[in-house]
Structures are given as structure tokens and as C-alpha cells.
N, C-alpha and C. Protein backbone atom coordinates (compact mmCIF):
# COMPACT_ATOMS: atom_id res chain seq x y z
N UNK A 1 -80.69 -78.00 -19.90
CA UNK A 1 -81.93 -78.73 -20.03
C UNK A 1 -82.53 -78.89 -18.64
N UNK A 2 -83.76 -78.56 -18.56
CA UNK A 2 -84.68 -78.20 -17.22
C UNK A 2 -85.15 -79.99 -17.24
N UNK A 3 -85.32 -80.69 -16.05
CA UNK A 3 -85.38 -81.93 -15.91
C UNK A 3 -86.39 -82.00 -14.22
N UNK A 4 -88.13 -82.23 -14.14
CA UNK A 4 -88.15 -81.98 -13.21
C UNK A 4 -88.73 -83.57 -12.72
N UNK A 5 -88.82 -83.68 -11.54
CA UNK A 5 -88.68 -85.02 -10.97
C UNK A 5 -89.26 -84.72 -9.48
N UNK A 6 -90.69 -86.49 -9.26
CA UNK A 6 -91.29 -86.15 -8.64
C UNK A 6 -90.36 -87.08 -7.41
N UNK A 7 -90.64 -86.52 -6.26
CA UNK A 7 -90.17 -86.82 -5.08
C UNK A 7 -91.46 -87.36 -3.85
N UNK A 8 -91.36 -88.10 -2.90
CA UNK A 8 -92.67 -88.16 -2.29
C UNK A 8 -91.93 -87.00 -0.99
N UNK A 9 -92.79 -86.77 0.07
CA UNK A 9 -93.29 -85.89 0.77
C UNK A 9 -92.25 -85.79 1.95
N UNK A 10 -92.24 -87.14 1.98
CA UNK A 10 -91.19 -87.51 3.71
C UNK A 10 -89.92 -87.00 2.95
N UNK A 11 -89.13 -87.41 1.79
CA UNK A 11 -88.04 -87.14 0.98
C UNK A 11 -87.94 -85.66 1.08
N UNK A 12 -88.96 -85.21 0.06
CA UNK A 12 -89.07 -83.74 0.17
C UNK A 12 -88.78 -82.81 1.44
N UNK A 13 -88.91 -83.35 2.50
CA UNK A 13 -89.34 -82.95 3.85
C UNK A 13 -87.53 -82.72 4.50
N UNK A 14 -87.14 -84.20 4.33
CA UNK A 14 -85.87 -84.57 4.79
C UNK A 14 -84.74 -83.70 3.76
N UNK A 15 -85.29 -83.43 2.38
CA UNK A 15 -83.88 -82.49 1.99
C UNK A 15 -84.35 -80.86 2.17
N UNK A 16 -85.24 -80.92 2.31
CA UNK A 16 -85.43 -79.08 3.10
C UNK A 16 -85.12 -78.87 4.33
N UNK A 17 -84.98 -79.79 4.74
CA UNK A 17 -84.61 -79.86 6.28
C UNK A 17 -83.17 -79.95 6.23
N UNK A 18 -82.48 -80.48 5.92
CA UNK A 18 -80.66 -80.50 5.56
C UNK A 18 -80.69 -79.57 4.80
N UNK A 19 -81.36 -78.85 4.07
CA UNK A 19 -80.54 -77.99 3.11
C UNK A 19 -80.69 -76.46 4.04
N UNK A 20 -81.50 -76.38 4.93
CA UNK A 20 -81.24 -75.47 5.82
C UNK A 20 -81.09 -75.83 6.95
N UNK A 21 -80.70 -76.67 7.18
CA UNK A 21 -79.13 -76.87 8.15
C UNK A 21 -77.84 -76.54 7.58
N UNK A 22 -77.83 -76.93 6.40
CA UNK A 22 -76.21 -76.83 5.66
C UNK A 22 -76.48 -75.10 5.45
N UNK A 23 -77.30 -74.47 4.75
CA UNK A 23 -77.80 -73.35 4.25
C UNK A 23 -77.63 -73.38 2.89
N UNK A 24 -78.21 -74.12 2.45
CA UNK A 24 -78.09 -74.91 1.40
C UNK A 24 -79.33 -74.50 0.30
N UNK A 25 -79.25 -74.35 -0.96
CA UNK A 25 -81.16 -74.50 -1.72
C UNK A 25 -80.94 -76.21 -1.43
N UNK A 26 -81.96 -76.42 -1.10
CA UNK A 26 -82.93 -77.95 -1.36
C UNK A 26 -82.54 -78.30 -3.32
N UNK A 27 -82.81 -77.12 -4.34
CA UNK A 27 -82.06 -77.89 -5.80
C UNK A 27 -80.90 -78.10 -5.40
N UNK A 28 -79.89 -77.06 -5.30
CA UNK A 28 -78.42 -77.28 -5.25
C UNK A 28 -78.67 -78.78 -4.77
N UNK A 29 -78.84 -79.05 -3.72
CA UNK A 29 -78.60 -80.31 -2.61
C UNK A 29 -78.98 -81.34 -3.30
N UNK A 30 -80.29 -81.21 -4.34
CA UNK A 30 -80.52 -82.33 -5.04
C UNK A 30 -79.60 -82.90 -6.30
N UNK A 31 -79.61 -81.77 -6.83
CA UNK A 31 -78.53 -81.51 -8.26
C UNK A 31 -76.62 -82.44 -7.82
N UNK A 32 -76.24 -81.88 -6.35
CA UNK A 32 -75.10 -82.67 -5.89
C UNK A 32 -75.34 -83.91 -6.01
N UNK A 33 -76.44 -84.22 -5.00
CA UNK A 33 -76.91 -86.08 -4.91
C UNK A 33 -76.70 -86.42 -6.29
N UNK A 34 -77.67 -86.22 -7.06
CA UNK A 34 -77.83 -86.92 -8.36
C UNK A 34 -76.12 -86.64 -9.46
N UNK A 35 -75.10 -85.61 -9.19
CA UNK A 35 -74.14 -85.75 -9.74
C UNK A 35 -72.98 -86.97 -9.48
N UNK A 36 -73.31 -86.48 -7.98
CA UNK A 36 -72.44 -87.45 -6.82
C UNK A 36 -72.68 -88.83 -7.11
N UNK A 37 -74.29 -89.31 -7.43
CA UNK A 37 -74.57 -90.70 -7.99
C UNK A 37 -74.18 -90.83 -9.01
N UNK A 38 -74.42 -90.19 -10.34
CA UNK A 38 -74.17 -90.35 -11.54
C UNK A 38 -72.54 -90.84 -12.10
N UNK A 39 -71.62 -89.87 -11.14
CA UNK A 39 -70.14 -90.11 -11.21
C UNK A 39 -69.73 -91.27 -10.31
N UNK A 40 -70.50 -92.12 -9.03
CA UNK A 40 -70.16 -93.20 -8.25
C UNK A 40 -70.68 -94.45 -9.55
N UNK A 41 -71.78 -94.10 -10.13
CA UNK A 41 -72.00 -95.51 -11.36
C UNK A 41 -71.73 -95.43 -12.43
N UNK A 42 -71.08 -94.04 -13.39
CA UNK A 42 -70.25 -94.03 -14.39
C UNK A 42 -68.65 -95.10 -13.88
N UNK A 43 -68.28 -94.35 -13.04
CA UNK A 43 -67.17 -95.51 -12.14
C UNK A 43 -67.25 -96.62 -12.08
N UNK A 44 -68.30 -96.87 -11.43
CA UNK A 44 -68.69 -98.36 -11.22
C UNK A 44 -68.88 -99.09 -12.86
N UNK A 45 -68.78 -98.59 -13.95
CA UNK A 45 -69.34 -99.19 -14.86
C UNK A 45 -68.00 -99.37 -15.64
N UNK A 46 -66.95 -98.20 -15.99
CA UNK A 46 -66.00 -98.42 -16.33
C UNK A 46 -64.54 -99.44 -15.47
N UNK A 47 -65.17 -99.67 -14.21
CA UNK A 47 -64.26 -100.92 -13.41
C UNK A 47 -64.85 -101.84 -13.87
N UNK A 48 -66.24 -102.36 -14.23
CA UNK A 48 -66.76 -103.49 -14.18
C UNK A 48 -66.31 -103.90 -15.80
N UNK A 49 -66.36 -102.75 -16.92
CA UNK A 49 -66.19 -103.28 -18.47
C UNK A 49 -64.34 -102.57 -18.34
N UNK A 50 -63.64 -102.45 -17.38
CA UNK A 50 -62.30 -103.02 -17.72
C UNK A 50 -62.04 -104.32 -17.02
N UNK A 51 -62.66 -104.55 -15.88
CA UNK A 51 -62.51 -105.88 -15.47
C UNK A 51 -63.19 -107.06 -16.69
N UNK A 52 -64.27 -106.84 -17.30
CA UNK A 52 -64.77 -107.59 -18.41
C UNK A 52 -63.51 -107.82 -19.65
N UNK A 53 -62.71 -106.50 -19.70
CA UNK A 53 -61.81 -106.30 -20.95
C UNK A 53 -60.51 -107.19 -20.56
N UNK A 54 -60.58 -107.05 -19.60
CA UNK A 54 -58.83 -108.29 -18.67
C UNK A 54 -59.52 -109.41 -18.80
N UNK A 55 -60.88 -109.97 -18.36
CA UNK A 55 -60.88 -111.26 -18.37
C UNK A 55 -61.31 -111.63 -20.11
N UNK A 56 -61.30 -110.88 -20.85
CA UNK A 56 -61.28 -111.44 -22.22
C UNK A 56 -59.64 -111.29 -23.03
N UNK A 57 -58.92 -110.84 -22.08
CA UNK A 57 -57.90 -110.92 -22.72
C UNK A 57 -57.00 -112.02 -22.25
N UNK A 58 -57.28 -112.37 -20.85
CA UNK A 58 -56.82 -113.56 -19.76
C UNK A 58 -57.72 -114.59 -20.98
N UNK A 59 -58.39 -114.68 -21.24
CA UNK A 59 -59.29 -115.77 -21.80
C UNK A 59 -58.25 -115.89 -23.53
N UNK A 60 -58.25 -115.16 -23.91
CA UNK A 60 -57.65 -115.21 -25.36
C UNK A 60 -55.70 -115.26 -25.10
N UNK A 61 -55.15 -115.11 -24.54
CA UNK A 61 -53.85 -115.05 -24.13
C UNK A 61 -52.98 -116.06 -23.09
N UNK A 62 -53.89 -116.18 -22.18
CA UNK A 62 -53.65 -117.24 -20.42
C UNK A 62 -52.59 -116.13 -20.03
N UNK A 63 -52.25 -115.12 -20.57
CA UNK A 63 -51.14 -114.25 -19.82
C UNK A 63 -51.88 -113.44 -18.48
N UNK A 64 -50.90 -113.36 -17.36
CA UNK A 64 -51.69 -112.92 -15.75
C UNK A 64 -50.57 -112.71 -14.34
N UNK A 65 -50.50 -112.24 -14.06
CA UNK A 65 -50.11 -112.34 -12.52
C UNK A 65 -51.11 -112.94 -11.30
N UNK A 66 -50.04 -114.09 -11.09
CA UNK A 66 -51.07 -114.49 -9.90
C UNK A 66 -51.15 -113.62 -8.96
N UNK A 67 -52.14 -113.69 -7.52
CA UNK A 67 -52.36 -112.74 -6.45
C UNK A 67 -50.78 -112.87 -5.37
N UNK A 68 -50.54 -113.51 -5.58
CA UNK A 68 -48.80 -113.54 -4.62
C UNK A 68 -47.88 -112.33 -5.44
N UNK A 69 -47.82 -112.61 -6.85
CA UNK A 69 -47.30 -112.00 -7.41
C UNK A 69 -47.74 -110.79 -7.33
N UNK A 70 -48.17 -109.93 -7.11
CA UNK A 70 -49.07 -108.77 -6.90
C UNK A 70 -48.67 -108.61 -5.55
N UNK A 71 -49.04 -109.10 -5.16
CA UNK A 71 -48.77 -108.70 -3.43
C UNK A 71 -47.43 -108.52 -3.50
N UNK A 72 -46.63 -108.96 -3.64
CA UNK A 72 -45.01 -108.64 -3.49
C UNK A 72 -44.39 -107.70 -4.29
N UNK A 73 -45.48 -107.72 -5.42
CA UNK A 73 -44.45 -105.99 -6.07
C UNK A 73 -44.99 -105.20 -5.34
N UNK A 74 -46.55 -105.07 -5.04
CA UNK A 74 -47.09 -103.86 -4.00
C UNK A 74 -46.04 -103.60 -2.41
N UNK A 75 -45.87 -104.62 -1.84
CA UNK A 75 -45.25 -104.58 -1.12
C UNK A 75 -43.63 -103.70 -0.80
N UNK A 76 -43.56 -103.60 -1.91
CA UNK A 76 -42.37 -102.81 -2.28
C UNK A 76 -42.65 -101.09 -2.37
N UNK A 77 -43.37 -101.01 -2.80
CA UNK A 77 -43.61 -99.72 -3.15
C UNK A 77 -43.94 -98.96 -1.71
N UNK A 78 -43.03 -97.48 -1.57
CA UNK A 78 -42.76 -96.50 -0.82
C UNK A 78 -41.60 -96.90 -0.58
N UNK A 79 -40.73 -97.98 -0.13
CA UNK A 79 -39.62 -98.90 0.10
C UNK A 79 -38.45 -98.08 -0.86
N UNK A 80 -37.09 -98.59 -0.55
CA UNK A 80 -36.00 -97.91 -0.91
C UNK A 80 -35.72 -99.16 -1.82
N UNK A 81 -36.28 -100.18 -2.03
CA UNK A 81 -36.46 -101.37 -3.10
C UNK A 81 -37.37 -101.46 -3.76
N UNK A 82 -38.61 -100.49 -4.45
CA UNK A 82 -39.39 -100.67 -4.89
C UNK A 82 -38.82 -101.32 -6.26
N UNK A 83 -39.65 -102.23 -6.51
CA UNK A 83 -39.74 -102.64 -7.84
C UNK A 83 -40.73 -102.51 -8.80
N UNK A 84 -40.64 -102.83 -10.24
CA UNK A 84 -41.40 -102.51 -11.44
C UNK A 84 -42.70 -103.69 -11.26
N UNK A 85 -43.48 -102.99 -11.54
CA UNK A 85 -44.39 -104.46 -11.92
C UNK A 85 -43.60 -105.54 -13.10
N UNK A 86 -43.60 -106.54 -12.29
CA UNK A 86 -43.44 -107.95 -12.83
C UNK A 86 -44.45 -107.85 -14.78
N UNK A 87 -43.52 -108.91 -15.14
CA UNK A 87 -44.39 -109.19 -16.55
C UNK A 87 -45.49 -110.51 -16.24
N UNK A 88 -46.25 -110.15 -17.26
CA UNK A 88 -47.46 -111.06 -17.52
C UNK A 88 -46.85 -112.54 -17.88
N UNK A 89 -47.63 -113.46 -17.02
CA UNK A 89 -47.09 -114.83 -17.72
C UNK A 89 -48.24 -115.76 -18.07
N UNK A 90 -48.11 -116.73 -18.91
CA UNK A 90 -48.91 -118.10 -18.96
C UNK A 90 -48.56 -118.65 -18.05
């Protein structure tokens, strides 16, 4: 699907100018940006609605690791004592 999109002049200017520096097409260069964004706020969206999905389950349960607790199993790990993550408590 062909998708075309207006740009102003200075923009326009600044990715023809990097894209032959890199040796680059100016699409390719655009087509990256806009993938490169698309996959940084698909991300951003699935951290934000699993962080939404823990605090509705913290809300319906009170089960959690406090931040100490966390820090000290991380702390372990690479260590010749690593340990398991700890269980969830009220």
C-alpha cells in the first residue's frame, strides 16, 4: 500500500541531505524513521498495558514483591549464588 505524506521544505531539505551523506534514497531513510518509530511506540504501548495488567492484578490479589525484594534477587544473578525469583506475597 502506497502511503504519500506531506513534509515541509527545511525537513525535506535535511533528509536529502543525510541520505546522501549515508548514500542513502531520501524514501528508504524515511520508510526506516517511520518503522523505527512505529516499533519504539508499539513497545511503548505494550509496557504501559502490561504495567496497567500488574497493577490490576496487584489491585484484585495485594500479591507483589517489594523493591528490596527485587533488588536482592537481581543482585544475584551472574553470581555463583544466583537465585530464583522470590514468590509473590500479600
Amino acid at each position: 500500500m502506497a502511503t504519500s505524506i506531506k513534509i515541509d521544505d527545511t525537513l525535506k531539505s535535511r533528509v536529502h541531505q543525510l541520505a546522501n551523506q549515508r548514500h542513502r534514497s531520501p524514501q528508504g531513510m524515511i520508510q526506516e524513521a517511520i518503522e523505527q518509530y512505529i516499533e519504539r511506540e508499539e513497545a511503548r504501548e505494550r509496557f504501559k498495558q502490561e504495567a496497567l495488567a500488574s497493577w490490576q492484578s496487584y489491585q484484585e490479589t495485594g500479591r507483589h514483591l517489594s523493591g528490596q525484594e527485587v533488588r536482592t534477587w537481581l543482585n544475584t544473578w551472574g553470581t555463583d549464588d544466583e537465585k530464583q525469583i522470590p514468590e509473590c506475597h500479600k
